[in-house]
Protein backbone atom coordinates (compact mmCIF):
# COMPACT_ATOMS: atom_id res chain seq x y z
CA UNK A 1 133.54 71.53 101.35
CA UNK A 2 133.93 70.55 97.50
CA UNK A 3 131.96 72.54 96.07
CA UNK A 4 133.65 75.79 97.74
CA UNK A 5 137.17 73.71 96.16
CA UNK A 6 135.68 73.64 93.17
CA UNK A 7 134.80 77.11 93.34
CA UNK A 8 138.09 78.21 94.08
CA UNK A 9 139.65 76.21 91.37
CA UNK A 10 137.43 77.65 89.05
CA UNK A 11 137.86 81.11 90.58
CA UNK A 12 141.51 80.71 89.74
CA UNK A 13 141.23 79.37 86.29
CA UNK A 14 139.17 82.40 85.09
CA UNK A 15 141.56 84.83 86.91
CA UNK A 16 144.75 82.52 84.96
CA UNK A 17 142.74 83.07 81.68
CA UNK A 18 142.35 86.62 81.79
CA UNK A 19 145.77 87.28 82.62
CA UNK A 20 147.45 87.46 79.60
CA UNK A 21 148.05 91.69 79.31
CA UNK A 22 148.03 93.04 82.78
CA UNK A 23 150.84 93.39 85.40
CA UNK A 24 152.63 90.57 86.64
CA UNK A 25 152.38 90.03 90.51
CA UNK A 26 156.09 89.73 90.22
CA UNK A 27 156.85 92.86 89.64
CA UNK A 28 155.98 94.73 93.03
CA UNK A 29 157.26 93.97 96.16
CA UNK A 30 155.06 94.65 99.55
CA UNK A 31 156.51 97.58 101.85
CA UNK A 32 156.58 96.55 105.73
CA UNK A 33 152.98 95.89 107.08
CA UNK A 34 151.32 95.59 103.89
CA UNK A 35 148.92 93.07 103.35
CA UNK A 36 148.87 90.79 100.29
CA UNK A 37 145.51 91.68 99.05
CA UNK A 38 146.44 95.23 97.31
CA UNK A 39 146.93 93.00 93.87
CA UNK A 40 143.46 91.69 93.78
CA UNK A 41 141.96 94.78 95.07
CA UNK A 42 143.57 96.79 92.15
CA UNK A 43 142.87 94.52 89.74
CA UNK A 44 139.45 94.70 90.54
CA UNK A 45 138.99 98.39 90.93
CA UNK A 46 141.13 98.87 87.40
CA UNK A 47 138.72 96.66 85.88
CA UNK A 48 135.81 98.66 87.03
CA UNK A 49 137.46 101.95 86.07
CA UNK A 50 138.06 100.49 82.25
CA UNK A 51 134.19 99.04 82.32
CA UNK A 52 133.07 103.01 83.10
CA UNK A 53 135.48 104.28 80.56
CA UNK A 54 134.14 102.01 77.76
CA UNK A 55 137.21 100.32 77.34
CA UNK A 56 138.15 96.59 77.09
CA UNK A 57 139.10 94.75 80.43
CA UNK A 58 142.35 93.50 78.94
CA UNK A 59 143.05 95.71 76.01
CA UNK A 60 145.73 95.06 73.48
CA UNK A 61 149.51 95.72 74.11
CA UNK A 62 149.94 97.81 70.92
CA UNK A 63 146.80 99.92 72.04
CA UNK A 64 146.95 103.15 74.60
CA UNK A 65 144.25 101.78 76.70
CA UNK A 66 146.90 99.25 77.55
CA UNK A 67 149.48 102.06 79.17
CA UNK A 68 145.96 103.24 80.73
CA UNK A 69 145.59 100.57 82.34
CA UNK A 70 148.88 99.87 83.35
CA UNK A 71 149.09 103.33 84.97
CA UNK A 72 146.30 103.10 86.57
CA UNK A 73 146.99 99.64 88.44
CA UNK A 74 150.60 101.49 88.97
CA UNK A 75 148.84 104.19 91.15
CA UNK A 76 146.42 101.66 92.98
CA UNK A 77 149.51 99.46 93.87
CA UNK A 78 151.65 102.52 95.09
CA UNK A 79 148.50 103.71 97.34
CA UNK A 80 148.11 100.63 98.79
CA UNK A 81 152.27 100.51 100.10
CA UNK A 82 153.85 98.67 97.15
CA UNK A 83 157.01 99.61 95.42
CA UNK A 84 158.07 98.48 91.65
CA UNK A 85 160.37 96.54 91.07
CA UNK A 86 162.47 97.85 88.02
């Protein structure tokens, strides 16, 4: 039971640390019957999509591949039944 605690504290530290660029979970809001998971999931398939494009994971806000990515994740989220918030 500890070490799968351990493992989820550390799961969550790495995902804290490489949040520093990316889309805020605040900012979408979950349509009726949508389940909570659609964040991770697009995180995770954005992340593969940079890695085949050659760009960085969490690219720089002054750089296009940031707007890239940010579209991108915009898409996945609106697939998956969420709605932005601004």
């Amino acid at each position: 039971m500890t070490r799968l605690r351990i493992a989820a504290a550390l799961t969550g530290l790495l995902l804290l640390a490489g949040c520093g660029g990316g889309p805020s979970y605040r900012e979408w809001t979950a349509s009726k019957d949508v389940p909570t998971v659609a964040y991770d999931e697009c995180t995770a398939e954005v992340d593969a999509t940079m890695r085949l494009r050659g760009y960085p994971n969490r690219p720089l806000p002054e750089t296009p591949q940031f707007s890239y990515r940010r579209e991108i994740f915009s898409q996945c989220m609106r697939r998956k039944g969420y709605s932005d918030n601004s």
